[in-house]
Protein backbone atom coordinates (compact mmCIF):
# COMPACT_ATOMS: atom_id res chain seq x y z
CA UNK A 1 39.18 -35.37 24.40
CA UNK A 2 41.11 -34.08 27.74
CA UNK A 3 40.00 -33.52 30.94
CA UNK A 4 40.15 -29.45 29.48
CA UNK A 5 37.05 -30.05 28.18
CA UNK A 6 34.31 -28.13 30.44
CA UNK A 7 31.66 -26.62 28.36
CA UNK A 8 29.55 -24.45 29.78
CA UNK A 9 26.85 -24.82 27.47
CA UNK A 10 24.29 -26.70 29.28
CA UNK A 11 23.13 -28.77 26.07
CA UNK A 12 27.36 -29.81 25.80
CA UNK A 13 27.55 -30.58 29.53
CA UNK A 14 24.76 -32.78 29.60
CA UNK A 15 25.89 -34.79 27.30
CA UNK A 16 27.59 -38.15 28.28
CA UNK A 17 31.09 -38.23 27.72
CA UNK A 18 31.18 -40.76 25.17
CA UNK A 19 28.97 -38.11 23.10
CA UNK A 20 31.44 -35.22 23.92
CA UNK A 21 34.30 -37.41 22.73
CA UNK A 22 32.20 -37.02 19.39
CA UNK A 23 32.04 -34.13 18.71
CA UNK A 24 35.47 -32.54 20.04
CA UNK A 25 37.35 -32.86 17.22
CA UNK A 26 34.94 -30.89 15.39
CA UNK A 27 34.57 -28.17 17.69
CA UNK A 28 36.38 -24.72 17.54
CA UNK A 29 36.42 -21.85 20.09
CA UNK A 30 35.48 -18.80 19.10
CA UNK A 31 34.70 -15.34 20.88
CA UNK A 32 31.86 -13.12 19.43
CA UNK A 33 31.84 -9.35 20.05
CA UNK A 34 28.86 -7.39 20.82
CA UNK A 35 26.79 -6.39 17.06
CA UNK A 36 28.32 -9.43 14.75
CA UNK A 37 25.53 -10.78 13.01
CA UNK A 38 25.59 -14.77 12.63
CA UNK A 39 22.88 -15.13 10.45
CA UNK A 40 20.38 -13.68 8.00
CA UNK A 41 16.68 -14.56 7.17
CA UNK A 42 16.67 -17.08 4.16
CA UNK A 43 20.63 -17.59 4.38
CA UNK A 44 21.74 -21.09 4.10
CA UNK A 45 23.20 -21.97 7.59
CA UNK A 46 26.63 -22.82 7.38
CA UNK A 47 27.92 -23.34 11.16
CA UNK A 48 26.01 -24.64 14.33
CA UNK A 49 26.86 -22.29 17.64
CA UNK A 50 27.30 -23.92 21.23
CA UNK A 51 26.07 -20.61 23.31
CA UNK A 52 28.85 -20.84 26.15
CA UNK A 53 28.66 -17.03 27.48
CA UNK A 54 27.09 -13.86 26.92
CA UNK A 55 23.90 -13.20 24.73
CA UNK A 56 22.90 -13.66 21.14
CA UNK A 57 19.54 -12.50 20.08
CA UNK A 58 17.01 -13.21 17.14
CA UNK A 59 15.20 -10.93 15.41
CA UNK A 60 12.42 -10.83 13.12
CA UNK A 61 13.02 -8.18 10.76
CA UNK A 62 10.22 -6.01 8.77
CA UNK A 63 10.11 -4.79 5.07
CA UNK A 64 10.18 -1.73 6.34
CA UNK A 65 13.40 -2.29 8.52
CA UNK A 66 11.67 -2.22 11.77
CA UNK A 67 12.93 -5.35 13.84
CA UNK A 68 11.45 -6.87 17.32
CA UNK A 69 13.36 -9.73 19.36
CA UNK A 70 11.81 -12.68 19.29
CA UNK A 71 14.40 -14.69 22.08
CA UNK A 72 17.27 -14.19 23.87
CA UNK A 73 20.12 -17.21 23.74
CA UNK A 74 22.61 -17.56 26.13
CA UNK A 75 24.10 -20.81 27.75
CA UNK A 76 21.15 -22.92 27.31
CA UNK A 77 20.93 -22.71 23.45
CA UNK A 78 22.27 -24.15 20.48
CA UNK A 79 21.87 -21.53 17.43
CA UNK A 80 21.53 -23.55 13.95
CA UNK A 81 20.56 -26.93 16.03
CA UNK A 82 17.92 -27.81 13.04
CA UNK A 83 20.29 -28.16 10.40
CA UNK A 84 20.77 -31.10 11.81
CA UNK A 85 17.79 -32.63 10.00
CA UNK A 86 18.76 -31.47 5.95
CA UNK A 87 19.24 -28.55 4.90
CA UNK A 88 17.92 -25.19 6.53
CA UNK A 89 17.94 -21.65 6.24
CA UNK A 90 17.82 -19.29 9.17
CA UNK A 91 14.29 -17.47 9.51
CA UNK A 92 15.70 -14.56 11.76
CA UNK A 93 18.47 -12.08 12.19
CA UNK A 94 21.12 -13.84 14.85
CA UNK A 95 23.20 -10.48 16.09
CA UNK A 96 25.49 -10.68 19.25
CA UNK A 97 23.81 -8.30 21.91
CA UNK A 98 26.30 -9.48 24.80
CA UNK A 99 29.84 -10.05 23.76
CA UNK A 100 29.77 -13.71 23.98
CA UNK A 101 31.66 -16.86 23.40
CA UNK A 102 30.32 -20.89 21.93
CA UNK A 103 32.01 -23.91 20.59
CA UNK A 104 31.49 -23.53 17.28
CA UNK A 105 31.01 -26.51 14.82
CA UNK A 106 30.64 -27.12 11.05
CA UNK A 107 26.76 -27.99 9.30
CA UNK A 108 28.62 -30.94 7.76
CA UNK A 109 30.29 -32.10 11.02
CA UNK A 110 27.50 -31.87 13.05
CA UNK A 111 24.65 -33.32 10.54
CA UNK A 112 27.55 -36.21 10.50
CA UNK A 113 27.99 -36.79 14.05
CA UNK A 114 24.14 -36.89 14.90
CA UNK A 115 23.83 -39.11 12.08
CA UNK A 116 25.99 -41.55 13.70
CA UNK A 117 24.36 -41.10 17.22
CA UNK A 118 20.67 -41.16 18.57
CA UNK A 119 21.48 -39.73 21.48
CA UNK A 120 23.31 -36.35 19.66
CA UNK A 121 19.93 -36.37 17.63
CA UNK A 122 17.27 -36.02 20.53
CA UNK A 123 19.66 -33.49 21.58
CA UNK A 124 19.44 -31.36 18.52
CA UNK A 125 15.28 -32.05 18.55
CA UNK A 126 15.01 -30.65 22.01
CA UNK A 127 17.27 -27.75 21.46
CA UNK A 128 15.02 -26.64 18.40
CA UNK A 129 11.86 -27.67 21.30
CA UNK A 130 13.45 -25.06 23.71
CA UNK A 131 13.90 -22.12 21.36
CA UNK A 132 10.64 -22.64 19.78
CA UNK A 133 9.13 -23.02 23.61
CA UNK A 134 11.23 -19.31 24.21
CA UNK A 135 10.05 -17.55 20.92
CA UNK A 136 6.43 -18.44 21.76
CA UNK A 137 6.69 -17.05 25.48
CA UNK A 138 8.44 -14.28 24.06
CA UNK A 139 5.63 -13.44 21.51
CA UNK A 140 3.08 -14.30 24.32
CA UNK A 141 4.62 -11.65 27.16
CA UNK A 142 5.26 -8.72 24.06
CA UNK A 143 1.26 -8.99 23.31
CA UNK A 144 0.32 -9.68 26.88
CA UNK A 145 2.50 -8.13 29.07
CA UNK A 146 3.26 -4.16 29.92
CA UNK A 147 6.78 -3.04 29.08
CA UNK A 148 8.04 -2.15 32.50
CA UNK A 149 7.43 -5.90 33.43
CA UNK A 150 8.96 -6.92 30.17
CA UNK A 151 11.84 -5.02 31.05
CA UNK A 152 12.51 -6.49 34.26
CA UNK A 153 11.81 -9.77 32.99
CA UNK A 154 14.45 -9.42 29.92
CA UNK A 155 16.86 -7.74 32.57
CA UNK A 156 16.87 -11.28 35.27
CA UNK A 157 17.12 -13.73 32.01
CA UNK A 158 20.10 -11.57 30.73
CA UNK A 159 21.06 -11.93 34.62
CA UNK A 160 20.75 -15.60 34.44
CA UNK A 161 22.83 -16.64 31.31
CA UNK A 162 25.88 -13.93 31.66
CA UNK A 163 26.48 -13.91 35.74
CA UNK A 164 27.17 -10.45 35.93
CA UNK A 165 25.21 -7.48 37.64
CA UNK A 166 26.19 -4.75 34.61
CA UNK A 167 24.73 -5.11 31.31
CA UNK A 168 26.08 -3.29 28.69
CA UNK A 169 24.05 -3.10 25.46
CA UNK A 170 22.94 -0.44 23.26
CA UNK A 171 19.64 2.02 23.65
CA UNK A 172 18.42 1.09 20.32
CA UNK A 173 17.93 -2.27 21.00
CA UNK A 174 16.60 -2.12 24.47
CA UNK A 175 13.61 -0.11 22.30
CA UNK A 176 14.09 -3.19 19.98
CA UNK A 177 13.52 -5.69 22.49
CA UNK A 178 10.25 -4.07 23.91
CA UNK A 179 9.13 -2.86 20.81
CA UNK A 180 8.42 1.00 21.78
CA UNK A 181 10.15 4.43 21.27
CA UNK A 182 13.26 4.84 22.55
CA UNK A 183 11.67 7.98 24.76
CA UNK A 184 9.48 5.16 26.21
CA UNK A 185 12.52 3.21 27.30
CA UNK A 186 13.99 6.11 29.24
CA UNK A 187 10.86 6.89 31.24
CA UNK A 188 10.74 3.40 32.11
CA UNK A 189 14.47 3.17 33.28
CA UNK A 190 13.84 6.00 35.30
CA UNK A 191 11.15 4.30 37.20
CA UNK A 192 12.93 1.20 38.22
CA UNK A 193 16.26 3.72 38.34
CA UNK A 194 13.66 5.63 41.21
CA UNK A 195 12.37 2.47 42.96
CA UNK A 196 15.81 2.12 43.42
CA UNK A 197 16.21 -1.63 41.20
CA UNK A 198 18.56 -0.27 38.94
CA UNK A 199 21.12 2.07 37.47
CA UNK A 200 20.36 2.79 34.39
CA UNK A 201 22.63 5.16 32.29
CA UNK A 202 23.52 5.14 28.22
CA UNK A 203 24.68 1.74 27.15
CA UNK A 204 24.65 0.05 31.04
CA UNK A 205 22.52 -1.42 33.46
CA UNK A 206 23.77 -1.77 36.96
CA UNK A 207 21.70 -4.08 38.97
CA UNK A 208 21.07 -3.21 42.32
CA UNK A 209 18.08 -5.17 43.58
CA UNK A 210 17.57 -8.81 41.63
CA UNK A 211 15.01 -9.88 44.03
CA UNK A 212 12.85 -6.57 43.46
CA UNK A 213 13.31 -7.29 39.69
CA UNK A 214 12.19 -10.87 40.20
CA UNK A 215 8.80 -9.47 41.63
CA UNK A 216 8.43 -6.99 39.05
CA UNK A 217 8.99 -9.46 36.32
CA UNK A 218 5.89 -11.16 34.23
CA UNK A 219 5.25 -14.78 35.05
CA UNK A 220 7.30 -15.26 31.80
CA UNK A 221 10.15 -15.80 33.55
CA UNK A 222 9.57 -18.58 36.33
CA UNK A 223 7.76 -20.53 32.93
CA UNK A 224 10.96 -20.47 30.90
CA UNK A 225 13.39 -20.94 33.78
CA UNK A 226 11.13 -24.31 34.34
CA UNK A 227 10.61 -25.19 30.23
CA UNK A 228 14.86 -24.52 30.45
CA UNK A 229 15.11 -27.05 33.36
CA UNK A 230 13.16 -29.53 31.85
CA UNK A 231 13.89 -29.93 28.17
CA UNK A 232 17.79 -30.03 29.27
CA UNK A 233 17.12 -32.55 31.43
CA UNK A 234 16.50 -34.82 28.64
CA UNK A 235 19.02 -34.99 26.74
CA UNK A 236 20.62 -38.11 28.58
């Protein structure tokens, strides 16, 4: 490994660098563009993803085709951490929502190289910990929480993981992600657009005021910022 080697993945960075030295060899860059689907429900996993930019979401899909978000992943995630343990099969949709970019690494390699170290294995435990911790909020807020609050809330995490102040994602999914009618998400754009928090105009969001988002966000996301904090922090 060469001093090059600065992940951004916060799972990858707190590792020490014995454990990076690990798993370089094995690791491949790759850049994901906005709607490329990593995984299927019941597919056999095939490749573990080391979220270093951007935003992948999973969705829970219907019989009947309609689809809800269960979690957002960006920076703090590792996507296919559980096949780790034997043999798995993703139980969501994985689809790019954010161009984005991970480290990407084989099933074999990785089930290999946490064999071989204890310390690669809690890692893969608590990533699986966090998302499972992030699908349960997520559930939790959708049945709890009203959409404009959802909204803002989804709007600061997306602010969190990609660093930027203009989101650019599709009006289909924003209905996706709070599970109403895309009418529904236009009236509530145009109230935040009116209290003068954002921009809102097809396919972009333009933040203008984070810290009036912040208050108008649930509690949901203080709780994950803090579950984030503290299930990294163990890796080491």
């Amino acid at each position: 490994m060469t001093s090059a080697f600065e992940p951004k993945n916060l799972f990858l960075s707190a590792l020490p660098a014995a454990e990076q030295i690990r798993l370089r060899p094995h690791l491949a860059f790759h850049r994901l563009s906005q709607g490329l689907v990593l995984q299927e429900p019941e597919q056999r996993i095939e490749h573990v993803y080391f979220v270093e930019s951007g935003m992948i979401s999973l969705v829970a899909m219907m019989q009947d085709g309609a689809a809800i978000e269960t979690a957002t992943l960006g920076r703090e995630a590792i996507l296919g951490s559980l096949s780790a343990l034997g043999n798995h099969t993703a139980g969501t949709r994985a689809i790019v929502q954010i161009d984005a970019t991970a480290w990407r690494i084989s099933v074999a390699d990785f089930r290999s190289a946490v064999d071989q170290s204890p310390v690669l294995r809690k890692m893969a435990l608590l990533s699986s910990e966090l998302m499972l911790a992030q699908m349960q909020q997520t559930a939790a807020c959708n049945a709890l929480h009203t959409a404009d609050r959802r909204l803002c809330r989804w709007i600061i995490q997306v602010r969190d993981r990609i660093d930027e102040d203009v989101i650019r994602l599709t009006h289909d999914f924003l209905a996706q992600m709070l599970a109403v009618r895309r009418p529904t998400v236009s009236l509530i754009a145009y109230g935040l657009q009116q209290a003068g928090l954002i921009r809102y105009q097809r396919g972009k969001i333009a933040i203008l005021d984070r810290a009036g988002l912040e208050r108008g966000a649930c509690e949901c996301v203080g709780v994950l910022r803090e579950k984030t904090r503290r299930i990294i922090g163990g890796v080491a």
